[in-house]
C-alpha atoms as a PDB file:
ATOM      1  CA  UNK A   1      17.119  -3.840  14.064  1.00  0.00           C
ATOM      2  CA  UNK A   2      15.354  -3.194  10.914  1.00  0.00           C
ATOM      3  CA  UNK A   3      12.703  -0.824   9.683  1.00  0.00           C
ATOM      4  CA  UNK A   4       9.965  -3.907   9.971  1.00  0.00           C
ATOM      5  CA  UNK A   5      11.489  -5.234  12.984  1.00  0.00           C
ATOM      6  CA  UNK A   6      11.036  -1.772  14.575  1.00  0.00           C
ATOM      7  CA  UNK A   7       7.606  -1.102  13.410  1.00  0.00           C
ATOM      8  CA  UNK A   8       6.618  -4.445  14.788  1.00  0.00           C
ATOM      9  CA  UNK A   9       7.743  -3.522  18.109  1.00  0.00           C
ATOM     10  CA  UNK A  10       6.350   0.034  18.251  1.00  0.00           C
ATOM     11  CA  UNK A  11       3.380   0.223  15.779  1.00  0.00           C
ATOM     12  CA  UNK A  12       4.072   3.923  15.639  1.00  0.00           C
ATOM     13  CA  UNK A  13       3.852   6.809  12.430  1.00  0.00           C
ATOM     14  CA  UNK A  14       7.560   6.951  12.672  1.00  0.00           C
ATOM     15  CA  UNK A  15       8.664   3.280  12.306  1.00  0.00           C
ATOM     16  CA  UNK A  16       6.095   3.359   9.636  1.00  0.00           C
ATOM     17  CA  UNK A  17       7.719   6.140   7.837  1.00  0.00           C
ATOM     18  CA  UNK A  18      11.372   4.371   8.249  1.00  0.00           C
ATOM     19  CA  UNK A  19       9.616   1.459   6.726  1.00  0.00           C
ATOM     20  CA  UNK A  20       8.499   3.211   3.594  1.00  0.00           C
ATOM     21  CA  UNK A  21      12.589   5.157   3.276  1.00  0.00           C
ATOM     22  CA  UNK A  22      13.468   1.737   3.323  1.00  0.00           C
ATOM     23  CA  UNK A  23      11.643   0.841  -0.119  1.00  0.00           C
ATOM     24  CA  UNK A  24      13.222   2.613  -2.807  1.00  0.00           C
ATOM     25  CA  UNK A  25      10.301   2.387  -5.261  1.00  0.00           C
ATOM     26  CA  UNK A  26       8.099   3.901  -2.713  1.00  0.00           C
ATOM     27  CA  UNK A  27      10.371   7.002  -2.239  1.00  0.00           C
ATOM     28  CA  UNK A  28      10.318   7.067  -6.300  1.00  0.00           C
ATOM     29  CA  UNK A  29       6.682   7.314  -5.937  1.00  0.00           C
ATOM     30  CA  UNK A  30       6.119   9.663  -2.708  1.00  0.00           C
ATOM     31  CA  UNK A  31       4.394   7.276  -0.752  1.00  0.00           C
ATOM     32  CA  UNK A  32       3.817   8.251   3.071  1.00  0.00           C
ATOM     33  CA  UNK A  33       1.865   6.597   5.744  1.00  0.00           C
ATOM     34  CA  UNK A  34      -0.888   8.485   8.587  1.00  0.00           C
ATOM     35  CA  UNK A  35      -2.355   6.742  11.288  1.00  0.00           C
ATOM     36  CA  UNK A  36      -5.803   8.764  11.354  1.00  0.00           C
ATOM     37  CA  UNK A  37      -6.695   6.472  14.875  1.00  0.00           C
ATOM     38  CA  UNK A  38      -6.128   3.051  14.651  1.00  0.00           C
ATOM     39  CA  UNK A  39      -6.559   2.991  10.449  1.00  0.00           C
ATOM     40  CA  UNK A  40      -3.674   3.320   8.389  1.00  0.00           C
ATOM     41  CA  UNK A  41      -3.871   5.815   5.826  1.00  0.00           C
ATOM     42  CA  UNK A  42      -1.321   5.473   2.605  1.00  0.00           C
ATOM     43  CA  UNK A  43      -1.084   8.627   1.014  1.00  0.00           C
ATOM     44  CA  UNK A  44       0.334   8.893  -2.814  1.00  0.00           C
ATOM     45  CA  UNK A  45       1.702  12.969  -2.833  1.00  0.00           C
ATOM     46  CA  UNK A  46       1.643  14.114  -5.867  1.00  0.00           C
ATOM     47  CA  UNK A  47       4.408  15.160  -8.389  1.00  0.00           C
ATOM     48  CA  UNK A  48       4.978  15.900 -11.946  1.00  0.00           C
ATOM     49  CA  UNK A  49       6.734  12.678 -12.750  1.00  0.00           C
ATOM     50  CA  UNK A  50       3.437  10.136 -12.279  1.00  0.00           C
ATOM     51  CA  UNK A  51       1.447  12.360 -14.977  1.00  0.00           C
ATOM     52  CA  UNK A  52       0.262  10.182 -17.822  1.00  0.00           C
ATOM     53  CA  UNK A  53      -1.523  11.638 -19.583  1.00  0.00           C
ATOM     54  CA  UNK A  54      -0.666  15.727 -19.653  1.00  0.00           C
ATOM     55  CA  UNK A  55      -3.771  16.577 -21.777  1.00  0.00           C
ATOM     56  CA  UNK A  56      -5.991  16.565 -18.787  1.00  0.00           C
ATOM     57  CA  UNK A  57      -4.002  15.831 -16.589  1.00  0.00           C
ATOM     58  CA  UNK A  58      -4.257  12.202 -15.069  1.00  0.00           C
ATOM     59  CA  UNK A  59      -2.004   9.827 -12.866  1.00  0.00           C
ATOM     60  CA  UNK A  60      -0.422   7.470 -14.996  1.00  0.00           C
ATOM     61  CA  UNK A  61      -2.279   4.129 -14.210  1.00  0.00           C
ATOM     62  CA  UNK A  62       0.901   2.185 -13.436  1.00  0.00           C
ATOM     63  CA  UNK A  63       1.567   4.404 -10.999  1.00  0.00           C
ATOM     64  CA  UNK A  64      -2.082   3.544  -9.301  1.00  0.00           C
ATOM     65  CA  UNK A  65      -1.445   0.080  -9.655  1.00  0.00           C
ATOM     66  CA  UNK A  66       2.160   0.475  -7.977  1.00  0.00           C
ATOM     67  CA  UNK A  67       0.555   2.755  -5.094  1.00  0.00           C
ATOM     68  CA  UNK A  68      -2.184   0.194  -4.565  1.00  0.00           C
ATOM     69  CA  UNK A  69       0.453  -3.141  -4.597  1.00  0.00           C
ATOM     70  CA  UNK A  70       2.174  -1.049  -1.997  1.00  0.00           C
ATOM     71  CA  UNK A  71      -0.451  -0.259   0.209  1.00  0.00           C
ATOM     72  CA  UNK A  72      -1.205  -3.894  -0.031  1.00  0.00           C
ATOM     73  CA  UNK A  73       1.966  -5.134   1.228  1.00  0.00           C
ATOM     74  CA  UNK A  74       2.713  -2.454   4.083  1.00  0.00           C
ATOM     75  CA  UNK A  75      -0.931  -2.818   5.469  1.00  0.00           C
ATOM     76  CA  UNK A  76      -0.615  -6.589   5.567  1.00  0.00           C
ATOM     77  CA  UNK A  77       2.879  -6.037   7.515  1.00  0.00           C
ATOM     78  CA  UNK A  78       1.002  -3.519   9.789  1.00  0.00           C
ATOM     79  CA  UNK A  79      -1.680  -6.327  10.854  1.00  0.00           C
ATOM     80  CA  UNK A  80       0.457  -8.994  10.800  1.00  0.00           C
ATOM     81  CA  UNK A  81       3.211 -10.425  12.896  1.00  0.00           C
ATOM     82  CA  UNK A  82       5.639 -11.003  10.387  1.00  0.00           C
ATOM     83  CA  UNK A  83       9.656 -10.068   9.949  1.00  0.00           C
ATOM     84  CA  UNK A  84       9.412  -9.302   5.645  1.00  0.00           C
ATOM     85  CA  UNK A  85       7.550  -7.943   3.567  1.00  0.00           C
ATOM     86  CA  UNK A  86       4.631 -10.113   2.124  1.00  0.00           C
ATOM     87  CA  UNK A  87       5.154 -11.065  -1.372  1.00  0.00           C
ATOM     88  CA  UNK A  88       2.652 -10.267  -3.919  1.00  0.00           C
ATOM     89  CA  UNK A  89       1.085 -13.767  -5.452  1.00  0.00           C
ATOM     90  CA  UNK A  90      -1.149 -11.900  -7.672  1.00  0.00           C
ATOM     91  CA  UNK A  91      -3.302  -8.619  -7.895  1.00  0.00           C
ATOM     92  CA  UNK A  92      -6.549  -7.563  -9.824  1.00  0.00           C
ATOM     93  CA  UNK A  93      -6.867  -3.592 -10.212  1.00  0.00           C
ATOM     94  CA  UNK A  94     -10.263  -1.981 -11.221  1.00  0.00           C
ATOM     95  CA  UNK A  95      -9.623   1.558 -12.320  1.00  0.00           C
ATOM     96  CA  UNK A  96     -12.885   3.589 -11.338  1.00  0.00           C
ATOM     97  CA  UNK A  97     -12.437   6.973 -12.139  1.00  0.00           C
ATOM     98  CA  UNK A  98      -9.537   9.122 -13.917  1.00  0.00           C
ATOM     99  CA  UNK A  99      -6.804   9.711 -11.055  1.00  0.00           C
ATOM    100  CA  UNK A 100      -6.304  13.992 -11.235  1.00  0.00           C
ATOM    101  CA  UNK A 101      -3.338  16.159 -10.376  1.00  0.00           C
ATOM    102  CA  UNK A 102      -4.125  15.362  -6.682  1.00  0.00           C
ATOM    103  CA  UNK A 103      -2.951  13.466  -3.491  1.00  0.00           C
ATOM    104  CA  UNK A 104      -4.506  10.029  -3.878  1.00  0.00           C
ATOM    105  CA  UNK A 105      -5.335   8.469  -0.588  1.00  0.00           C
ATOM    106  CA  UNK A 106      -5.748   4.649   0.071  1.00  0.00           C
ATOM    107  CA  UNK A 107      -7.159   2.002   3.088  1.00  0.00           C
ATOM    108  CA  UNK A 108      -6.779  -1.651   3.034  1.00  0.00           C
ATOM    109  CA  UNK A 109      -8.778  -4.456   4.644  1.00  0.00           C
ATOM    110  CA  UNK A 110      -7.405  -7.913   5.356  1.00  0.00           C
ATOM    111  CA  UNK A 111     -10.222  -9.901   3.635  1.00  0.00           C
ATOM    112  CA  UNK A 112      -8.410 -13.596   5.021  1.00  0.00           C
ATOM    113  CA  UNK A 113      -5.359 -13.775   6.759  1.00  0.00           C
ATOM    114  CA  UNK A 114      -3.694 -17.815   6.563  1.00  0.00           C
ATOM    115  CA  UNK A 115      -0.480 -18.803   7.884  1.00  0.00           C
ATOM    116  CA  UNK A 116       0.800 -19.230   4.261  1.00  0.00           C
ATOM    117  CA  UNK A 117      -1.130 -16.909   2.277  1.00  0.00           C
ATOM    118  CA  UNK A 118      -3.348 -13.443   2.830  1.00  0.00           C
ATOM    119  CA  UNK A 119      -5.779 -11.735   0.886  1.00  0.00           C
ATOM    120  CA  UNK A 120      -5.962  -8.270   1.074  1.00  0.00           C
ATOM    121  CA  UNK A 121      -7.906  -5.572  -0.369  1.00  0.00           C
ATOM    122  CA  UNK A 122      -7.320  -1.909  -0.823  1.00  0.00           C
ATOM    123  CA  UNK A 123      -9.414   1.481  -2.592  1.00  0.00           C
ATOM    124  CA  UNK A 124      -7.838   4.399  -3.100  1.00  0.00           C
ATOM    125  CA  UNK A 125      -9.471   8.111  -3.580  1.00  0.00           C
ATOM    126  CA  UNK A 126      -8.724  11.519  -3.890  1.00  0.00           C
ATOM    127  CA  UNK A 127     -11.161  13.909  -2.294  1.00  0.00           C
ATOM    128  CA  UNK A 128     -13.953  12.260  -1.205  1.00  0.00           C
ATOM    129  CA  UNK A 129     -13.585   8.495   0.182  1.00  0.00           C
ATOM    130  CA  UNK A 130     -16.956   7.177  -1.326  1.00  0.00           C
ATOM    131  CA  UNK A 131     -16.058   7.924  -4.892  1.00  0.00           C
ATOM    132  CA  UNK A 132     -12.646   5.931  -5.211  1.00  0.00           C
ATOM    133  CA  UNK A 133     -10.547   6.430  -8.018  1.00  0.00           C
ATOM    134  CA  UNK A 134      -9.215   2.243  -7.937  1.00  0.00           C
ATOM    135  CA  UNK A 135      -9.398  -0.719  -6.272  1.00  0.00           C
ATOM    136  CA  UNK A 136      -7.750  -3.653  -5.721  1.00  0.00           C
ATOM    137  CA  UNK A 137      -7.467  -7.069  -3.979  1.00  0.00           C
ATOM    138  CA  UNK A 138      -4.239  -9.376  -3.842  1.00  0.00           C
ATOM    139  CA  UNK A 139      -2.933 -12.401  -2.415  1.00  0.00           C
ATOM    140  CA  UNK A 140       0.278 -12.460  -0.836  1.00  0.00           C
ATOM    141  CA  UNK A 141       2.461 -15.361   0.628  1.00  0.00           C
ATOM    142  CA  UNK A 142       3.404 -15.569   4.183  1.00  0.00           C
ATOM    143  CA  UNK A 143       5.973 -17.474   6.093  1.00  0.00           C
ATOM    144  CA  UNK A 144       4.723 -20.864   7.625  1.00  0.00           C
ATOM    145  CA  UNK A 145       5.156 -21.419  11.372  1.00  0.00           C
ATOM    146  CA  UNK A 146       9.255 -22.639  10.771  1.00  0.00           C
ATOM    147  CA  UNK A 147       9.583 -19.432   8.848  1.00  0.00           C
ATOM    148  CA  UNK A 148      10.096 -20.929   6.043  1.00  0.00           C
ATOM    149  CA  UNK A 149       8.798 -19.110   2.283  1.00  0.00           C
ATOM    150  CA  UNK A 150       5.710 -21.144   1.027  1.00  0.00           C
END
């Protein structure tokens, strides 16, 4: 069984956390996962290597956008009922606010969810919720009901 498989039988922190090990660019990144409840938190930690800019410093905004795709795609599989990953069909990123030296947080919403195609729609923040740093809303194919890629 693999790490989606499991998570879609258990919808617990730890199959969540197998997911993420299982995505190389999100161990690159330090992404982790909290469920805070029922909501799923996505949490970028902080290192040296997503500085951009070292004069102030910020988060590199690639990095954002990469955290934000992310949190896209595993909150979509964490609604859905689906055995892959949903694949990104495009994604528009409004950068807010300068991303510091800091944890950057991040919630999704499921704005439409079709049997081919999802749109989804994420903000991320640092330390307070109501001033986010980014936002971002993508669409995503799905598999049809003969599991088939659309």
């Amino acid at each position: 069984m693999d790490a989606l498989q499991s998570l879609r039988s258990s919808r617990d922190e730890k199959h969540l956390k197998a997911l993420l090990q299982s995505i190389p660019y999100a161990q690159f990144l330090h992404i982790d996962a909290e469920l805070r409840g029922d909501e799923l938190t996505m949490i970028l930690r902080y290192h040296d290597a997503l500085v951009g800019n070292i004069m102030l410093p910020a988060i590199h905004g690639g990095a954002i956008g990469a955290f934000l795709e992310t949190a896209m795609m595993i909150h979509l599989a964490w609604v859905s009922d689906t055995d892959h990953l949903p694949r990104p069909i495009d994604i528009n990123i409004d950068y807010l606010r300068s991303g510091r030296a800091l944890d950057t947080y991040a919630r999704g919403t499921v704005t439409k969810h079709g049997r081919r195609v999802a749109n989804v729609r994420v903000e991320a923040w640092q330390e307070h919720r109501d001033k986010p740093i980014a936002a971002a809303h993508g669409h995503f194919r799905m598999k049809d009901e003969q599991g088939d890629t659309v």
